[in-house]
N, C-alpha and C. Protein backbone atom coordinates (compact mmCIF):
# COMPACT_ATOMS: atom_id res chain seq x y z
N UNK A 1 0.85 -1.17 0.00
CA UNK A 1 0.00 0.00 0.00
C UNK A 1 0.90 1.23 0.00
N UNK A 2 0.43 1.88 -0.65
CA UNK A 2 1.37 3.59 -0.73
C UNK A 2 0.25 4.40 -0.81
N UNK A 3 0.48 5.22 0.16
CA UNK A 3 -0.51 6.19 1.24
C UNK A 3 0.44 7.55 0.41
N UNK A 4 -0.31 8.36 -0.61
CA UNK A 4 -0.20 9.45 -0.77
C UNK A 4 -1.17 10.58 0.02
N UNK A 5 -0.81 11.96 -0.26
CA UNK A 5 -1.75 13.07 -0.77
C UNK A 5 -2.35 13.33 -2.19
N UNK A 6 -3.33 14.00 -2.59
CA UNK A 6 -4.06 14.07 -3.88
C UNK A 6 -2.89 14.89 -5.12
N UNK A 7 -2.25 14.84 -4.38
CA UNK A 7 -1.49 15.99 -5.94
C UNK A 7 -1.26 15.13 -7.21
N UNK A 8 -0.96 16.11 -8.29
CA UNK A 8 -1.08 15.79 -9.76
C UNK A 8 -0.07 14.74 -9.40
N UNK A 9 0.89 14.51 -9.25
CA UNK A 9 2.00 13.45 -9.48
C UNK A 9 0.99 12.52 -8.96
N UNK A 10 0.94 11.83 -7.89
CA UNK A 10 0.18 10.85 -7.27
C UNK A 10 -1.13 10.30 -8.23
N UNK A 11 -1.65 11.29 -8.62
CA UNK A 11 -2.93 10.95 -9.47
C UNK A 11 -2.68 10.58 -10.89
N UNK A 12 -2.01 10.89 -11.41
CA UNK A 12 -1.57 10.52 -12.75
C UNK A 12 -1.71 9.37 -13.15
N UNK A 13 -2.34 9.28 -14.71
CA UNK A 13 -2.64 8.21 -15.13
C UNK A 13 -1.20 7.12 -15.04
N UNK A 14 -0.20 7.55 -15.57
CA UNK A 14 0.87 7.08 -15.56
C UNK A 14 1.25 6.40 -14.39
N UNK A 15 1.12 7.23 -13.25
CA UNK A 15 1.80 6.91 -11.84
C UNK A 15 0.65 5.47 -11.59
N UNK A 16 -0.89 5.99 -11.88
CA UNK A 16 -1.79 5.03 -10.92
C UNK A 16 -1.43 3.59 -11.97
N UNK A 17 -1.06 3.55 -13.60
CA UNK A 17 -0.95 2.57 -14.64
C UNK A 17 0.48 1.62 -13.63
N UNK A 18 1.48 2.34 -13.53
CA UNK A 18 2.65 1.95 -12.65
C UNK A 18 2.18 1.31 -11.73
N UNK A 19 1.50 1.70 -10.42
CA UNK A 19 0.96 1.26 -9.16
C UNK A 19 0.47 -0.07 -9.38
N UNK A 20 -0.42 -0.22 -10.33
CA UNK A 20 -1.13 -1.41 -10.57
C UNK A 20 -0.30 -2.65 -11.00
N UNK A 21 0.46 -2.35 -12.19
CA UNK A 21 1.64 -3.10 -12.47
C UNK A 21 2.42 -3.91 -11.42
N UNK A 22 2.74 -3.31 -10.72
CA UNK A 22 3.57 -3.62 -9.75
C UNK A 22 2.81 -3.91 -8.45
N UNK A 23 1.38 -4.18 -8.41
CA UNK A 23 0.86 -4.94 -7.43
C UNK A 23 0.63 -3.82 -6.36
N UNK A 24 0.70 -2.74 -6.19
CA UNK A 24 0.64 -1.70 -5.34
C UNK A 24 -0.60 -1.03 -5.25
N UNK A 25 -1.29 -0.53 -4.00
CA UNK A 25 -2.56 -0.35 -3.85
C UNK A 25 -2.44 1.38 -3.13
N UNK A 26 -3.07 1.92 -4.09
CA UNK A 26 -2.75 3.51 -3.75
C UNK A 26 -3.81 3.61 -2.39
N UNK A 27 -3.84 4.39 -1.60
CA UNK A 27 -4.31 5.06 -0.51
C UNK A 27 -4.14 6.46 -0.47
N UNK A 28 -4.94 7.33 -0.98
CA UNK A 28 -5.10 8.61 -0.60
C UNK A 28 -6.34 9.22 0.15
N UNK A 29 -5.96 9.70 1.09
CA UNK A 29 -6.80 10.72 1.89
C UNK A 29 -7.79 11.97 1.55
N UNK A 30 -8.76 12.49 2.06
CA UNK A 30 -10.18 13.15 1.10
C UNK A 30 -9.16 14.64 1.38
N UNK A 31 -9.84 15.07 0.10
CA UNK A 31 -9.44 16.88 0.00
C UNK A 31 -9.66 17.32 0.83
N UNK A 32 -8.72 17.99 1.85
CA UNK A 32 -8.98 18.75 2.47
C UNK A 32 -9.42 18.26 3.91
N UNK A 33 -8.72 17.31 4.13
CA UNK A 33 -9.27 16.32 5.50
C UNK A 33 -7.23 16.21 5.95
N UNK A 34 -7.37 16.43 7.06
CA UNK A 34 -5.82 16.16 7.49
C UNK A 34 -5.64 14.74 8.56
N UNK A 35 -6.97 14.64 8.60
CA UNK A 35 -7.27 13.58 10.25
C UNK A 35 -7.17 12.14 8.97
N UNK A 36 -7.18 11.88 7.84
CA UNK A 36 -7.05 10.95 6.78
C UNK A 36 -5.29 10.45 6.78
N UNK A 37 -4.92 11.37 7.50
CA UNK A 37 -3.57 11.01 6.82
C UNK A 37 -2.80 10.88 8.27
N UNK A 38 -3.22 10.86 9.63
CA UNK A 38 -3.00 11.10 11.26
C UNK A 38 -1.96 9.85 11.31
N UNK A 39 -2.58 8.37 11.13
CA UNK A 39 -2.05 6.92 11.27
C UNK A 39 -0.83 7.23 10.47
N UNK A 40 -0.94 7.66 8.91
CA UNK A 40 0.68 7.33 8.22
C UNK A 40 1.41 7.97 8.80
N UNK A 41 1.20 9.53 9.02
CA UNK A 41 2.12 10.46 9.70
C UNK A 41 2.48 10.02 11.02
N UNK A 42 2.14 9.48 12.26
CA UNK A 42 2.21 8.52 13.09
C UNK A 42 3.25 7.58 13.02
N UNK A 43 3.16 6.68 11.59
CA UNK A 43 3.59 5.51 11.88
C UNK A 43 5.60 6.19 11.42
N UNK A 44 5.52 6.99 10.00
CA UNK A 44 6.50 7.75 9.52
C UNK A 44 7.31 8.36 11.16
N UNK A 45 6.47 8.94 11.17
CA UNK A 45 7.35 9.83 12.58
C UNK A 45 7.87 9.35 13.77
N UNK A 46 7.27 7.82 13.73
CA UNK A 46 7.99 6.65 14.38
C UNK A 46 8.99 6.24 14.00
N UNK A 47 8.82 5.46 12.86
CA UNK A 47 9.70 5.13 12.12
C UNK A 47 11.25 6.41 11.88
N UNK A 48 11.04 7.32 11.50
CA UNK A 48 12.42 8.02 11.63
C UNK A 48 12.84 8.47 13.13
N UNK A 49 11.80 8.34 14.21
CA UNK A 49 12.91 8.71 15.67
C UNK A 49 13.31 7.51 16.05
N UNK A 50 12.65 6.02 15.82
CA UNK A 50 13.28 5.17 16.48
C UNK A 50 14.34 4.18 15.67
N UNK A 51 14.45 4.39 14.72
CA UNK A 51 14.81 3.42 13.00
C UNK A 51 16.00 4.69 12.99
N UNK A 52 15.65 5.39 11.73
CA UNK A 52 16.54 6.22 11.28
C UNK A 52 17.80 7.52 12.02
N UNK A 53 16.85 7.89 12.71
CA UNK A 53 17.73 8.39 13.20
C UNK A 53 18.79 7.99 14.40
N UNK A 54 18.73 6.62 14.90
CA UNK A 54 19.58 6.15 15.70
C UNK A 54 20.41 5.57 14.90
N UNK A 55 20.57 5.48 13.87
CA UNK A 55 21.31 4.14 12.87
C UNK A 55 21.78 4.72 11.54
N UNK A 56 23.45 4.29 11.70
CA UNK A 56 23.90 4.66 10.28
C UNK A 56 23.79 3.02 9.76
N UNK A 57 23.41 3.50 7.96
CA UNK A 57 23.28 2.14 7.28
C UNK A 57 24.71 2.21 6.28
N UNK A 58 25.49 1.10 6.40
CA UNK A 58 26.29 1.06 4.95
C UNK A 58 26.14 1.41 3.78
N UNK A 59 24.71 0.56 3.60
CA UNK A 59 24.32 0.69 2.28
C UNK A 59 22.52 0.36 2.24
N UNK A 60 22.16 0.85 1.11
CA UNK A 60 20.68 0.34 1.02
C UNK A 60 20.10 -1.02 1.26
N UNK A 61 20.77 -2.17 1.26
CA UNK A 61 19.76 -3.18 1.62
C UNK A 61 19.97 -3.07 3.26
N UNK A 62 21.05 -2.76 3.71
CA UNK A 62 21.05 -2.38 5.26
C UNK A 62 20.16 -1.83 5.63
N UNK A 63 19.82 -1.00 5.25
CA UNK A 63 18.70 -0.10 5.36
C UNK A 63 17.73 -0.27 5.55
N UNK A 64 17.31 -1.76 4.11
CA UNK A 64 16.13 -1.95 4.08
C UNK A 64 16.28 -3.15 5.04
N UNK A 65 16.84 -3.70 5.69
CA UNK A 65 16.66 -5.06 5.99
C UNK A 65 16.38 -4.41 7.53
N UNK A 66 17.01 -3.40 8.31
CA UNK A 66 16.73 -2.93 9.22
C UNK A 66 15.18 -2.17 9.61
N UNK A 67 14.74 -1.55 8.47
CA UNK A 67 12.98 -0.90 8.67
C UNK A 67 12.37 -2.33 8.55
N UNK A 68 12.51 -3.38 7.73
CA UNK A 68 11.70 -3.89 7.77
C UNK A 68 11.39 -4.90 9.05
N UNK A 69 12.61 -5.19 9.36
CA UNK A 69 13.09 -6.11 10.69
C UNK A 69 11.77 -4.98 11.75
N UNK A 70 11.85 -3.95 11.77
CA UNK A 70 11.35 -2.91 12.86
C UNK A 70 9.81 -3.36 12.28
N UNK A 71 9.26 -2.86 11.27
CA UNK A 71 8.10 -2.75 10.71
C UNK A 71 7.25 -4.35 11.03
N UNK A 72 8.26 -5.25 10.80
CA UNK A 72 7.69 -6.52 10.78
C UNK A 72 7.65 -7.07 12.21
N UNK A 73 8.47 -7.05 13.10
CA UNK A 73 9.21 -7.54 14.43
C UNK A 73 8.76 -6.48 15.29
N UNK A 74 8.83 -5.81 15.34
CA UNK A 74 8.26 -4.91 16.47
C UNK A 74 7.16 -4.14 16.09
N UNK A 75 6.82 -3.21 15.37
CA UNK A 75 5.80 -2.03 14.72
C UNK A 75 4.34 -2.97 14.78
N UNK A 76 4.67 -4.33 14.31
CA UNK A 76 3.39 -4.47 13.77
C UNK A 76 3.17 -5.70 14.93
N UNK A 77 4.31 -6.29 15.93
CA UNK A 77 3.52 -7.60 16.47
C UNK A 77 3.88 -7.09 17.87
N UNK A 78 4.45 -6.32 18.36
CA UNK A 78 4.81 -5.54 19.59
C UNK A 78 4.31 -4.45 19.97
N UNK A 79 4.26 -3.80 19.47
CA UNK A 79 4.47 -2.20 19.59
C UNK A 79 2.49 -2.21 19.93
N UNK A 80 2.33 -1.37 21.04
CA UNK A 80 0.82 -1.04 21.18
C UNK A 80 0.50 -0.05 20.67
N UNK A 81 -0.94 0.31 20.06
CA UNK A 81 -1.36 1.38 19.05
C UNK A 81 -2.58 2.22 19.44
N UNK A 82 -2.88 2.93 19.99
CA UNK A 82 -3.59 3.73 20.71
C UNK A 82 -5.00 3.51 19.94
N UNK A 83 -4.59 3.39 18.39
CA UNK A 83 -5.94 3.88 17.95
C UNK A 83 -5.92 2.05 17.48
N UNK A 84 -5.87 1.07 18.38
CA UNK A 84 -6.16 -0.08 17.89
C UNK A 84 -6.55 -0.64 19.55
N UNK A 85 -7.03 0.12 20.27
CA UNK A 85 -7.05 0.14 21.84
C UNK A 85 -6.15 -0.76 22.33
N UNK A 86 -5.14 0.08 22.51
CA UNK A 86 -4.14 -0.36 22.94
C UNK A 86 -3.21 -1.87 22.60
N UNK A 87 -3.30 -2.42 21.49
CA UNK A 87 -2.86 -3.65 21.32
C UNK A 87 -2.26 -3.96 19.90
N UNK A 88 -1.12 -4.75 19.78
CA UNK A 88 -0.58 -4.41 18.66
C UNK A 88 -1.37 -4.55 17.51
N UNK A 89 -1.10 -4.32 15.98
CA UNK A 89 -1.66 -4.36 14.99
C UNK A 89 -2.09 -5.65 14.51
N UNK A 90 -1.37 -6.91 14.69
CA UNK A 90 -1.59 -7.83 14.84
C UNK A 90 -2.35 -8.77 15.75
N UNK A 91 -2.09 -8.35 16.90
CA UNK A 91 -3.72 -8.77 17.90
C UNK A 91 -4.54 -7.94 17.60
N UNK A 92 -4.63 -7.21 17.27
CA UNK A 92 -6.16 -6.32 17.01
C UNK A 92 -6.92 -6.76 15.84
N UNK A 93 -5.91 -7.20 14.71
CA UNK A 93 -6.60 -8.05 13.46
C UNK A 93 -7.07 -9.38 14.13
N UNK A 94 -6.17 -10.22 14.49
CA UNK A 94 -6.97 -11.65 15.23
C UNK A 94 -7.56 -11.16 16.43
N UNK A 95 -7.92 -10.57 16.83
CA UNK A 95 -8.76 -10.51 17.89
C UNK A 95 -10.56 -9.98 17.08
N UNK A 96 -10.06 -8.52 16.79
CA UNK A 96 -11.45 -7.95 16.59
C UNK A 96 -11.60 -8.31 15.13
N UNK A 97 -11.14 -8.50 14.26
CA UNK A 97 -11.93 -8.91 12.57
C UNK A 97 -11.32 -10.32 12.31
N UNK A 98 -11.39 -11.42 13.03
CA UNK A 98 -10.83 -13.05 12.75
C UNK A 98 -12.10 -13.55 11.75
N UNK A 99 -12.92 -12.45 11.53
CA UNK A 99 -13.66 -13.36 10.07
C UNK A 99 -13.90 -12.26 9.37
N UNK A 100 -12.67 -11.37 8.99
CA UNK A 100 -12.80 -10.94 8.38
C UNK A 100 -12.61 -11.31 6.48
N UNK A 101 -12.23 -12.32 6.31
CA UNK A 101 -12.22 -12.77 4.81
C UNK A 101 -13.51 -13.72 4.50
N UNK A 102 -14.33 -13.65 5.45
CA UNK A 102 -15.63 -14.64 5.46
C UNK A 102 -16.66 -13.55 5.13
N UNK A 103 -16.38 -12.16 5.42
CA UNK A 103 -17.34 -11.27 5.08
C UNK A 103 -17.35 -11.21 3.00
């Protein structure tokens, strides 16, 4: 998923033809609504005080192997989420929507 804003780049036939290609599911937030976009900005502003800015990377897969280690290992099966009452992202899916692919 890639969580934009509405601007011309983002919307573009080109960009959304790309997105699809490559299996990617756009997410953009309503005009003029800032509370749409609260969770990414959240999760981003996590992600660079506790990830990035403590850590020099060699090189790019360092990089990547380190956000994702965070994103996957802690962010999403540890980490408690206020707006998921209090419980990680992962107990909150098996807990409150466990039939959710039955809907």
């Amino acid at each position: 998923m890639f969580h934009t804003d509405r601007g011309s780049t983002h919307t573009a036939n080109a960009f959304t033809k790309l997105c699809h290609q490559l299996g990617v599911r756009q997410s953009m937030g309503r005009g003029g609504s800032c509370f749409d976009n609260a969770v990414v900005e959240a999760f981003f502003s996590s992600l660079e005080w506790e990830v990035l800015s403590r850590n020099e990377f060699a090189n790019t897969r360092q990089a990547q192997a380190v956000v994702l280690d965070w994103c996957y290992g802690f962010y999403n099966h540890e980490r408690r989420h206020s707006s998921a009452g209090m419980m990680s992202p992962v107990s909150y899916e098996n807990t409150a929507a466990p039939d959710r692919e039955a809907a």
